[in-house]
C-alpha atoms as a PDB file:
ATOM      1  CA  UNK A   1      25.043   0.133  -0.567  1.00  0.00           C
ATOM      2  CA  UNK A   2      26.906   0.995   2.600  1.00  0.00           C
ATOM      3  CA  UNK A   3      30.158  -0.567   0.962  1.00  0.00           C
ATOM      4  CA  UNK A   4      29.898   2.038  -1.671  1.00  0.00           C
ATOM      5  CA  UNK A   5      28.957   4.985   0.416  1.00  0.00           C
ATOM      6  CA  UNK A   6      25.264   5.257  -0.868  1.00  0.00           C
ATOM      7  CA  UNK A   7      24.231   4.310   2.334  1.00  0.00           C
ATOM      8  CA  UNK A   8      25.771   5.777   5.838  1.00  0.00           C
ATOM      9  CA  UNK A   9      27.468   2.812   7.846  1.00  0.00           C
ATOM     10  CA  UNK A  10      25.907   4.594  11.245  1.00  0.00           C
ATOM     11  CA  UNK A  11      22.675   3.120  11.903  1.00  0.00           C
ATOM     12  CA  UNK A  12      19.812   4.480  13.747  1.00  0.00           C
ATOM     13  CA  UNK A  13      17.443   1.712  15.569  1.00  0.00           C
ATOM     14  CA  UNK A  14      14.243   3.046  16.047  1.00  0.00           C
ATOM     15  CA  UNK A  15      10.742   1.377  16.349  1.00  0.00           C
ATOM     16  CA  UNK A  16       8.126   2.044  13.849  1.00  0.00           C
ATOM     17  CA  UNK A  17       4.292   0.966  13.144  1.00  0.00           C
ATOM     18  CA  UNK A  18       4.022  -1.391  10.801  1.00  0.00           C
ATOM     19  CA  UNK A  19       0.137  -1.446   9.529  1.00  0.00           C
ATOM     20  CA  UNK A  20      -1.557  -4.892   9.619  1.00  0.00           C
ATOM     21  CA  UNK A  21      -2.602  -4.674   6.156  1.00  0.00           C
ATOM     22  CA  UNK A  22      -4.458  -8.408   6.654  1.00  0.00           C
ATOM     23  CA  UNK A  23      -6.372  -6.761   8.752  1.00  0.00           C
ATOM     24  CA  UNK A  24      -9.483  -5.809   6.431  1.00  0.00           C
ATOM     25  CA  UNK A  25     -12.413  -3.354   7.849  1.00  0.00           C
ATOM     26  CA  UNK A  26     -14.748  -5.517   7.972  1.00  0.00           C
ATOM     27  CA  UNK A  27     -12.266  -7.871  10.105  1.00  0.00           C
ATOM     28  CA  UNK A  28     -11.593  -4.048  12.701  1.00  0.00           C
ATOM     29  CA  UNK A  29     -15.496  -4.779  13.559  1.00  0.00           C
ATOM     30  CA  UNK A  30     -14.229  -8.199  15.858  1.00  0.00           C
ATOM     31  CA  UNK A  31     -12.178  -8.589  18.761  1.00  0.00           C
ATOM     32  CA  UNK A  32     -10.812 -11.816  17.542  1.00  0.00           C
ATOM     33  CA  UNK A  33      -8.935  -9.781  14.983  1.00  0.00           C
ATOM     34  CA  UNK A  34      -6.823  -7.793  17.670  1.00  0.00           C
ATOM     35  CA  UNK A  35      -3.864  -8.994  19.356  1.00  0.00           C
ATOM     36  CA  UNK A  36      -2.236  -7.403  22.778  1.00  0.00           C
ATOM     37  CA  UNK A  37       0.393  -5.579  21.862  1.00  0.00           C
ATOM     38  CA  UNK A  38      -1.064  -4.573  18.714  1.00  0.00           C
ATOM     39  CA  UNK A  39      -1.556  -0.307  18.431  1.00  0.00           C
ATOM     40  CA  UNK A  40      -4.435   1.022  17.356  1.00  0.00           C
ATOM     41  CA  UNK A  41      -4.963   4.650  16.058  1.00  0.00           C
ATOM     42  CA  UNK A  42      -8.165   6.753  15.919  1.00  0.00           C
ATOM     43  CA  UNK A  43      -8.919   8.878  12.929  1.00  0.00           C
ATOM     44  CA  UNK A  44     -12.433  10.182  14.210  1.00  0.00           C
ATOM     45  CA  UNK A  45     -11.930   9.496  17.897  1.00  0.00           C
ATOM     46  CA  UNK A  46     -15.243   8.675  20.277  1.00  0.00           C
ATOM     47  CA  UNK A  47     -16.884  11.371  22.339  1.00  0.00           C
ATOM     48  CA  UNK A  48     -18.281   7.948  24.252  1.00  0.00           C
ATOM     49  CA  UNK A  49     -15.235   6.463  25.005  1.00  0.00           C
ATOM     50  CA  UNK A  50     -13.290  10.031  25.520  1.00  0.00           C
ATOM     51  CA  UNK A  51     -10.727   8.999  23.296  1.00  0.00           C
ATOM     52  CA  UNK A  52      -9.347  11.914  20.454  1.00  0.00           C
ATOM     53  CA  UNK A  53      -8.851  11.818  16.642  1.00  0.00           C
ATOM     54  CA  UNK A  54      -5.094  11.091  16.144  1.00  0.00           C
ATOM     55  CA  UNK A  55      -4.544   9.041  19.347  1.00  0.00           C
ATOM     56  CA  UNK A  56      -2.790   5.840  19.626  1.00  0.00           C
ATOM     57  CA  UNK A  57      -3.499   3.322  21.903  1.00  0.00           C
ATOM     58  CA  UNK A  58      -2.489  -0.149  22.881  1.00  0.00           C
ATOM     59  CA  UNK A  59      -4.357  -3.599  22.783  1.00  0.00           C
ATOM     60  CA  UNK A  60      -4.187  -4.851  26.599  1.00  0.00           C
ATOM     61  CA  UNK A  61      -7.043  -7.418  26.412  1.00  0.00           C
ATOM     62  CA  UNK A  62      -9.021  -9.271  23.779  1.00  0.00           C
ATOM     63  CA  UNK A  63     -12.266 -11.289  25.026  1.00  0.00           C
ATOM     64  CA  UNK A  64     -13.474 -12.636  21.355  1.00  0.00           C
ATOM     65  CA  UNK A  65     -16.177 -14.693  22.989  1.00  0.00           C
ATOM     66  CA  UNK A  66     -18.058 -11.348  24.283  1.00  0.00           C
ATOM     67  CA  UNK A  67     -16.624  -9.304  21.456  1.00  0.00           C
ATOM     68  CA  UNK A  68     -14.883  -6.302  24.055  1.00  0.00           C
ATOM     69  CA  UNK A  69     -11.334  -5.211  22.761  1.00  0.00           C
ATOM     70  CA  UNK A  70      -9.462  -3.398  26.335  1.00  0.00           C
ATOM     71  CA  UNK A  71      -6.622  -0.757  25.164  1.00  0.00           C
ATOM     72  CA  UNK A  72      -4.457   1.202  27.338  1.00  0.00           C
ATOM     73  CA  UNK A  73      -3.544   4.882  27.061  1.00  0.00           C
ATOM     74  CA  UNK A  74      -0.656   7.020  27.130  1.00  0.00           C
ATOM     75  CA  UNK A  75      -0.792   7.438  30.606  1.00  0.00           C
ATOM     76  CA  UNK A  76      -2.192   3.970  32.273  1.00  0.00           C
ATOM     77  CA  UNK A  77      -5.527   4.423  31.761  1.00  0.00           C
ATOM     78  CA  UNK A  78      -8.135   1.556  30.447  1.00  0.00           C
ATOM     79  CA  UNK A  79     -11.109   1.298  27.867  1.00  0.00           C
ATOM     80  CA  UNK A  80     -13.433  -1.501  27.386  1.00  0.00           C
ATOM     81  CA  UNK A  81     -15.219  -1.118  24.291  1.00  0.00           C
ATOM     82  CA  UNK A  82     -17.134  -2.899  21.087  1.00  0.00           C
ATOM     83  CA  UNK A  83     -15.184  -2.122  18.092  1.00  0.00           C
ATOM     84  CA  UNK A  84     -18.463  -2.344  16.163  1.00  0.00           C
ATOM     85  CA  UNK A  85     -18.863   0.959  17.641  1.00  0.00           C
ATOM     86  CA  UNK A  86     -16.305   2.378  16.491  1.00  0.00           C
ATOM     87  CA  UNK A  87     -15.442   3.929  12.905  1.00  0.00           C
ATOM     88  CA  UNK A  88     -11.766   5.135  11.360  1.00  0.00           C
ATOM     89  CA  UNK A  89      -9.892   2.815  13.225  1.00  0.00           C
ATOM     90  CA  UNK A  90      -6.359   1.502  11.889  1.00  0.00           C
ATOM     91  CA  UNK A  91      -4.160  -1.798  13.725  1.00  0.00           C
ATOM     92  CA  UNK A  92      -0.334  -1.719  13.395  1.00  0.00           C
ATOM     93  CA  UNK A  93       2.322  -3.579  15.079  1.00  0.00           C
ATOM     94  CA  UNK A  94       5.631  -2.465  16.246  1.00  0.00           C
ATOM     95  CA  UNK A  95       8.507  -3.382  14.770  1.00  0.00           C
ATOM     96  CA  UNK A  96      12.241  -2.355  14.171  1.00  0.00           C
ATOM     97  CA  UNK A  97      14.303  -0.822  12.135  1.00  0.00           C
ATOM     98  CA  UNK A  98      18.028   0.431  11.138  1.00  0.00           C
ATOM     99  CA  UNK A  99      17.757   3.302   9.174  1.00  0.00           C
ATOM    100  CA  UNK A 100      21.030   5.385   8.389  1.00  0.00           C
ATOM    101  CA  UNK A 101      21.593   8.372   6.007  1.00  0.00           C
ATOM    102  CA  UNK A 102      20.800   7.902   2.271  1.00  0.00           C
ATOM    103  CA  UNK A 103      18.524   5.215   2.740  1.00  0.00           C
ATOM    104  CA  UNK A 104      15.389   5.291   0.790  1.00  0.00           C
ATOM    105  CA  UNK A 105      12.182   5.182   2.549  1.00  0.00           C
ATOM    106  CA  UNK A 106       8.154   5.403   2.216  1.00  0.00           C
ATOM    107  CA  UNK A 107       5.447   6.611   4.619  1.00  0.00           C
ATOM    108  CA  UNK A 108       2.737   4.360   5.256  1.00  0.00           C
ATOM    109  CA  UNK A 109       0.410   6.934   6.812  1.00  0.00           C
ATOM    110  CA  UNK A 110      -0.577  10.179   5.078  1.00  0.00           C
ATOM    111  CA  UNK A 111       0.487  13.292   6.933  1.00  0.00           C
ATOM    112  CA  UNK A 112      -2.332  16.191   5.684  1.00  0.00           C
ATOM    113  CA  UNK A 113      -0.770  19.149   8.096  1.00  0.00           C
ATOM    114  CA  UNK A 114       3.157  18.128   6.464  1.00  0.00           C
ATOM    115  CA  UNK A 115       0.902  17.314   2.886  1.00  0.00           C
ATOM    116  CA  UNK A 116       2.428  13.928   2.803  1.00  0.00           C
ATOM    117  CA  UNK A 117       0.246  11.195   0.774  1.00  0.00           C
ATOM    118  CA  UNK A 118       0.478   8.140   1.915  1.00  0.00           C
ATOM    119  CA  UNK A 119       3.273   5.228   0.432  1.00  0.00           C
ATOM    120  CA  UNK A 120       5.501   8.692  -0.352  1.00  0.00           C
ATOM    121  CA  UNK A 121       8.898   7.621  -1.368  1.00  0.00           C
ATOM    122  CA  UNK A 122      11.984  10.045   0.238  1.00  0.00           C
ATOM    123  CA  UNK A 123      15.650   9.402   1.112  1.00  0.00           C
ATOM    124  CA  UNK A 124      17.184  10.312   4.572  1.00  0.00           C
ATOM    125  CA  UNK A 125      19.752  13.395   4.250  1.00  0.00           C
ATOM    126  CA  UNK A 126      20.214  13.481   7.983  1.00  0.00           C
ATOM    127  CA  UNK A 127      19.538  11.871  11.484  1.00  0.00           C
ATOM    128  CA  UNK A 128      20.165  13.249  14.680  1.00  0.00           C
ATOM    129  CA  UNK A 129      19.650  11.968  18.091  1.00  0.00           C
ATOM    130  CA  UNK A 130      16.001  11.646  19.458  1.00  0.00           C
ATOM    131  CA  UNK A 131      15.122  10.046  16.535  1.00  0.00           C
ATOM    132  CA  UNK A 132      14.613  13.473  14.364  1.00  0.00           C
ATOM    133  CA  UNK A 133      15.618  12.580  10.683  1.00  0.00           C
ATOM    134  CA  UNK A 134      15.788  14.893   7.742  1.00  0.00           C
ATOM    135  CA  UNK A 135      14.049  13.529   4.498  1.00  0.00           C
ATOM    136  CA  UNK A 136      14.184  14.807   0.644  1.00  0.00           C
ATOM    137  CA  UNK A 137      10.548  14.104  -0.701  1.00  0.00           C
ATOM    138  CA  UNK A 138      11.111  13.926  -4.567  1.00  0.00           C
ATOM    139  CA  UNK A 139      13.798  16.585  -5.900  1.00  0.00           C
ATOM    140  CA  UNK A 140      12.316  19.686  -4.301  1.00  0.00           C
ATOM    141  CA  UNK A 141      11.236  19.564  -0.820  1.00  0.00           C
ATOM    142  CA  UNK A 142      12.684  18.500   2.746  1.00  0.00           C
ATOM    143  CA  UNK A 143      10.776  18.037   5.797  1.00  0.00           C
ATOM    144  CA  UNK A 144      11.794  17.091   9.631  1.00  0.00           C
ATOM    145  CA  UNK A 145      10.510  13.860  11.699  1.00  0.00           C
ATOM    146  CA  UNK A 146       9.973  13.287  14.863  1.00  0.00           C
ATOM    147  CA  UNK A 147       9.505   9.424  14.811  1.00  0.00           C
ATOM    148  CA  UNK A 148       8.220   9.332  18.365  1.00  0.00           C
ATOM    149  CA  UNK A 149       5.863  11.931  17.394  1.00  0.00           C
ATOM    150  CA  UNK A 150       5.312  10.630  13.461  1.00  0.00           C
ATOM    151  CA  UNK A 151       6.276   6.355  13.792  1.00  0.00           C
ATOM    152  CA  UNK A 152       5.123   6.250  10.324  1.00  0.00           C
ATOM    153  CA  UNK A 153       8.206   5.091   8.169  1.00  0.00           C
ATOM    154  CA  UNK A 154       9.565   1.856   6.466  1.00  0.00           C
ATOM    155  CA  UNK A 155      12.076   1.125   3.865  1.00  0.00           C
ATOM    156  CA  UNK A 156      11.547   2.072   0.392  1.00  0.00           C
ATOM    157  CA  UNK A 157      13.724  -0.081  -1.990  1.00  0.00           C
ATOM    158  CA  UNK A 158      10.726  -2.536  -2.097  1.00  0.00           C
ATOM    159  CA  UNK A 159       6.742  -1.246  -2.866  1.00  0.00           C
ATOM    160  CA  UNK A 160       3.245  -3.019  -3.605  1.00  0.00           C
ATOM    161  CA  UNK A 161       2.532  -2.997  -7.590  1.00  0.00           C
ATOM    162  CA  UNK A 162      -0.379  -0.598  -6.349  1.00  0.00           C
ATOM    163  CA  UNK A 163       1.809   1.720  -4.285  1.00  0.00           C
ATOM    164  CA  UNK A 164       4.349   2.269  -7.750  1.00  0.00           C
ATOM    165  CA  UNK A 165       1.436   3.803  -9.909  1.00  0.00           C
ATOM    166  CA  UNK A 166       2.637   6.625 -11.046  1.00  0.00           C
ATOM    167  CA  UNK A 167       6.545   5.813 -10.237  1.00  0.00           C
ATOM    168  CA  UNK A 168       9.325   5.080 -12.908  1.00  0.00           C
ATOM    169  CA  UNK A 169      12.460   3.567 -12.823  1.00  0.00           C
ATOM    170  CA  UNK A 170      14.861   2.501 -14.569  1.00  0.00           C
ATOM    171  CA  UNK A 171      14.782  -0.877 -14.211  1.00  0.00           C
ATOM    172  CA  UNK A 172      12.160  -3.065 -11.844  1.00  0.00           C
ATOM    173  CA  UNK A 173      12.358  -6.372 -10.821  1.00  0.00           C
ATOM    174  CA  UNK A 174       8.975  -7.432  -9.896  1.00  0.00           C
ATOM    175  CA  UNK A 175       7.961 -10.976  -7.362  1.00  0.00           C
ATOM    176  CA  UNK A 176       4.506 -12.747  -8.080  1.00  0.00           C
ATOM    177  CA  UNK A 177       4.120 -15.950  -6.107  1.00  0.00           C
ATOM    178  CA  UNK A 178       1.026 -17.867  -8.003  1.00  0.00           C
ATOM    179  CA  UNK A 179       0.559 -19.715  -4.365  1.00  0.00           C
ATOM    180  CA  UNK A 180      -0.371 -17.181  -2.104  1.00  0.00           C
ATOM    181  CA  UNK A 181      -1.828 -14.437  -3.942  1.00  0.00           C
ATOM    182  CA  UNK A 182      -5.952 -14.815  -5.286  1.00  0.00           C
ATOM    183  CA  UNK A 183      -6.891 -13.291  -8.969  1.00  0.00           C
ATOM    184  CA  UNK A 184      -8.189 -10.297  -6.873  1.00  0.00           C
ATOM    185  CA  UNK A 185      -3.902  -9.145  -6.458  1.00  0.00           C
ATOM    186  CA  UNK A 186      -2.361 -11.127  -9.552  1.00  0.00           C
ATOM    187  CA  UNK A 187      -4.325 -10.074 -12.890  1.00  0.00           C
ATOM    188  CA  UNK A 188      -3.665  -8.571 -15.701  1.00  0.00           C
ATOM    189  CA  UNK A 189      -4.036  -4.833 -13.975  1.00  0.00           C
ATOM    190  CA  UNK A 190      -0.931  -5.980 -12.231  1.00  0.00           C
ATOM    191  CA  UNK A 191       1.335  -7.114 -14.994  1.00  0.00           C
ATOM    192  CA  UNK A 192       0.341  -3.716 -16.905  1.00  0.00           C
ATOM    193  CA  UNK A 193       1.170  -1.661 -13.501  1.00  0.00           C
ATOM    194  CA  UNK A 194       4.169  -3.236 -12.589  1.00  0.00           C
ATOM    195  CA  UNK A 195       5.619  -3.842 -15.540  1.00  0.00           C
ATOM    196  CA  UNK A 196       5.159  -0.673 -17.084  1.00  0.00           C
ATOM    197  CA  UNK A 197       7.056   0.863 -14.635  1.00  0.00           C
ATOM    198  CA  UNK A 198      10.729  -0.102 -15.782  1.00  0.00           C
ATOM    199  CA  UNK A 199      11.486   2.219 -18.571  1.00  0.00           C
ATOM    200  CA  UNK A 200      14.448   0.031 -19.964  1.00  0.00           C
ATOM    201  CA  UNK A 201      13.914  -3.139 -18.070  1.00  0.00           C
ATOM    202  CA  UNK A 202      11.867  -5.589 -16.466  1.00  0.00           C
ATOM    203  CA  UNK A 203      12.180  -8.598 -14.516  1.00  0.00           C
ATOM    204  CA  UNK A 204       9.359 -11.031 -13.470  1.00  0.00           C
ATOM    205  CA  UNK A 205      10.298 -13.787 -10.607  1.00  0.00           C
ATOM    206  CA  UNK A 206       7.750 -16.506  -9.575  1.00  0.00           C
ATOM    207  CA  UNK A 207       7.102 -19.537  -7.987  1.00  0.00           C
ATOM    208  CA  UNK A 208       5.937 -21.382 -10.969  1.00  0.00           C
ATOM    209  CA  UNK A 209       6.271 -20.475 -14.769  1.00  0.00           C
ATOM    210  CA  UNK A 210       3.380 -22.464 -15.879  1.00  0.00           C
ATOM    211  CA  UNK A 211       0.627 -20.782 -14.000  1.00  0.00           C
ATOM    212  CA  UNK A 212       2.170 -17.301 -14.004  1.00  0.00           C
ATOM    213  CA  UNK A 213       1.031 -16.956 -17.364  1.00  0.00           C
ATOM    214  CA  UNK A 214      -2.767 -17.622 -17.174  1.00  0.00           C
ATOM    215  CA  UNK A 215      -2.604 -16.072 -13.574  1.00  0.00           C
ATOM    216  CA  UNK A 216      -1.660 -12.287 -15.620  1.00  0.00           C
ATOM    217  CA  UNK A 217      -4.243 -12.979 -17.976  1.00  0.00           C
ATOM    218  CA  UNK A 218      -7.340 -12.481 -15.614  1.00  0.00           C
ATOM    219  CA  UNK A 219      -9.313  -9.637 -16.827  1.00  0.00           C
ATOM    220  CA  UNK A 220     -10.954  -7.968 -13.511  1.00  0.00           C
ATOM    221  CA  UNK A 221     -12.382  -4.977 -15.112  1.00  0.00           C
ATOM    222  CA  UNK A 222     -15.648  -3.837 -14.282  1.00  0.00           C
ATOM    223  CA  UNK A 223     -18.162  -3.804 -16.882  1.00  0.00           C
ATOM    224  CA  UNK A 224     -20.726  -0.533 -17.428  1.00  0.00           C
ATOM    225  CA  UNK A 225     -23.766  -1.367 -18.060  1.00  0.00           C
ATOM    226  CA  UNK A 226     -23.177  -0.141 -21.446  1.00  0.00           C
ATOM    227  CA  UNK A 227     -20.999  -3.107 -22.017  1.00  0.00           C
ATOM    228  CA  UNK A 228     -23.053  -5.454 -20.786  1.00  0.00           C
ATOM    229  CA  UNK A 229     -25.840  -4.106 -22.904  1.00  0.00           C
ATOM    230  CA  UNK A 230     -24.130  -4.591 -25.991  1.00  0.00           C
ATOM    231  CA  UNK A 231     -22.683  -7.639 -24.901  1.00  0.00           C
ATOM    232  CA  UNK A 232     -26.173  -9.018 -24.588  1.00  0.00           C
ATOM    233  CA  UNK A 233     -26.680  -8.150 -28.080  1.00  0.00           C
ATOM    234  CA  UNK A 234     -29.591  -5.922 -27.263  1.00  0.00           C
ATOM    235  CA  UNK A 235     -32.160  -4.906 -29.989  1.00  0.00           C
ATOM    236  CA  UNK A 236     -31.675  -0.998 -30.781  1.00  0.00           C
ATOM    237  CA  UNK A 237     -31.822   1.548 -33.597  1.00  0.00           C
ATOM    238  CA  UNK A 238     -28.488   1.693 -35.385  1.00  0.00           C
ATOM    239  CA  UNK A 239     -27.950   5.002 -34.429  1.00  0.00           C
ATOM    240  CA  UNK A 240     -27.671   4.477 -30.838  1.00  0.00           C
ATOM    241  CA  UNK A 241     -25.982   0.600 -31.352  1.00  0.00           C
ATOM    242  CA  UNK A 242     -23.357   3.548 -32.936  1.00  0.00           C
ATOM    243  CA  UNK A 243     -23.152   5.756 -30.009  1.00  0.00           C
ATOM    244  CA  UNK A 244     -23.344   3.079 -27.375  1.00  0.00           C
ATOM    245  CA  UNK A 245     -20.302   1.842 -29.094  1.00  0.00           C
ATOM    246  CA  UNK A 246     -18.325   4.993 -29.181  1.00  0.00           C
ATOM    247  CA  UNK A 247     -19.373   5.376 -25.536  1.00  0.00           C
ATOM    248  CA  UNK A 248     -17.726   1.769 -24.860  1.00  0.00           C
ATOM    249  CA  UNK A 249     -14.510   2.816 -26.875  1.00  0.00           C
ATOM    250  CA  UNK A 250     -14.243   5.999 -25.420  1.00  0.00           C
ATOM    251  CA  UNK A 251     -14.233   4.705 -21.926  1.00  0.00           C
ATOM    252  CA  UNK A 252     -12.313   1.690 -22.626  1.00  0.00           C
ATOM    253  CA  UNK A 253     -10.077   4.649 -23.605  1.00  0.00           C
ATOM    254  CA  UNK A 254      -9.938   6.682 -20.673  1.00  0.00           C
ATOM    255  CA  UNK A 255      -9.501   3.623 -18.606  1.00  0.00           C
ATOM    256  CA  UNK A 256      -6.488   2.109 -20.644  1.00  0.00           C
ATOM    257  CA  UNK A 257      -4.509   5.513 -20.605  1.00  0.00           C
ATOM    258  CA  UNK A 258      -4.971   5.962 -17.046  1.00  0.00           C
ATOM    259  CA  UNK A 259      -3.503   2.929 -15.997  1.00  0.00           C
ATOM    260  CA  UNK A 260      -0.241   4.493 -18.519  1.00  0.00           C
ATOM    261  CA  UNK A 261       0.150   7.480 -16.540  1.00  0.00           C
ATOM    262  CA  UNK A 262       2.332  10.082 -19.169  1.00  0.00           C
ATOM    263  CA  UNK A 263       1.253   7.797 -21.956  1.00  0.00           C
ATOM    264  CA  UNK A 264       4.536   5.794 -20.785  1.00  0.00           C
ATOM    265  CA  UNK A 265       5.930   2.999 -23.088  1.00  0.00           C
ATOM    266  CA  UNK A 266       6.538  -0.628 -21.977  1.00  0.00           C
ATOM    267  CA  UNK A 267       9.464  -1.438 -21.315  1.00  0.00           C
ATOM    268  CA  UNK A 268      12.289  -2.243 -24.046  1.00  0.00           C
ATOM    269  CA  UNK A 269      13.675  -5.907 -22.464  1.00  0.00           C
ATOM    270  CA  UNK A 270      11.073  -8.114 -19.852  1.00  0.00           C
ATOM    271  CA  UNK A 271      12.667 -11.080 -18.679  1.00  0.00           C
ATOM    272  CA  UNK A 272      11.079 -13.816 -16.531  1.00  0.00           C
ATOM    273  CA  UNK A 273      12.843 -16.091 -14.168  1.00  0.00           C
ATOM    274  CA  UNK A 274      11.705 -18.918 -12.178  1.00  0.00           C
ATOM    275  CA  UNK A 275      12.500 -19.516  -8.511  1.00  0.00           C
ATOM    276  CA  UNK A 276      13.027 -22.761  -7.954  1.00  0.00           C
ATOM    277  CA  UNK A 277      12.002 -23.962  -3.837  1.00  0.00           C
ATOM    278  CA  UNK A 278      15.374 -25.926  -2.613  1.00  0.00           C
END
């Protein structure tokens, strides 16, 4: 991309928060879970503990055994707490990157003042030293960064199937690995998603052919009790068998065109290819 002038050959280093997506809720409540070095953010913030909504912090200490997490401030100072205590609380670890003009990007933490959702996708029209950038969200609208001030940004040429919902492009090429992913991520809410997205092409690559198959055919949808009524074969009056039925349809319905946001058609070539470990 820079060899064709899509992307600026000047790069800007900067260091960013990466969230630590592994990291679960439940899994915040435990020490064992942090690592020093790892920066933690407060959405609610602790009158106990004196520490504000919006601050960031960084792990110093972890004692698993007694289940105390010890973060340092801004400016030196220490807190020894139980994160059982604590509520809104998000992990990230630092890491760089090399962003340059034109590059396309997404934020991974929602913005409300700048009205930024979360997983955004923008491209960089301009950086400038102390790490301000310029970035075009969608067709309409530019906003400035601080990235001391806003760390929040990664690259966007890659995205989780869950992240694209509501994107198109032209063409997608899509990685499922059969290995390392449960039926709670591969199903068949993700082949609809992800491959729905391309509107002229689509290109599946796995780890293994065989199982990708019955891995996409997992049905993970949550029955109403409506369903599972009728499924029992419950005895009722024909009239409301009828309108239990209609109420099935109708939500099956609802359900199936939201995941089809637009009513968008698959798309008009799917390939699959198989990586093959060397």
């Amino acid at each position: 991309m820079q060899a064709t002038g899509a992307v600026h050959r000047r790069e800007h280093h900067v260091r960013v928060l990466v969230p630590r997506q592994e990291v679960t809720g439940a899994d915040r409540q435990w020490a064992e879970q942090y690592k020093p070095g790892d920066v933690v953010r407060y959405t609610k913030g602790s009158r106990t503990h004196g520490l504000a909504a919006g601050e960031y912090v960084r792990v110093a200490h972890v004692d698993a055994a007694h289940n105390l997490v010890t973060v340092r401030r801004k400016y030196g100072t220490r807190i020894t707490y139980d994160p059982r205590r604590l509520q809104g609380v998000t992990l990230y670890r630092e890491s760089d990157r090399a962003f340059a003009k034109g590059d396309r990007v997404q934020v991974t933490a929602p913005d409300r003042e700048r009205q930024i959702a979360n997983r955004e996708i923008g491209t960089i029209e301009a950086m400038e030293p102390g790490k301000q950038l310029r970035l075009r969200l969608g067709s309409v609208r530019t906003i400035a960064l601080n990235l001391d001030a806003y760390p929040h940004l990664d690259y966007g040429y890659a995205v989780t199937s869950h992240s694209s919902q509501g994107q198109t492009a032209d063409r997608v090429l899509v990685h499922i690995d059969t290995e390392r992913a449960g039926e709670q991520l591969v199903n068949r809410r993700l082949a609809y998603v992800a491959v729905s997205r391309g509107r002229y092409d689509a290109q599946l690559y796995t780890n293994d052919k065989s199982q990708l198959a019955e891995a996409l055919s997992r049905d993970v949808s949550h029955r109403s009790a409506v369903e599972s009524t009728l499924a029992r074969g419950a005895r009722v009056s024909r009239s409301t068998r009828r309108s239990l039925a209609l109420t099935g349809r109708n939500r099956r319905s609802s359900r199936d065109s939201s995941d089809s946001p637009g009513g968008r058609s698959r798309p008009s070539r799917f390939y699959l290819a198989c990586a093959v470990p060397h």
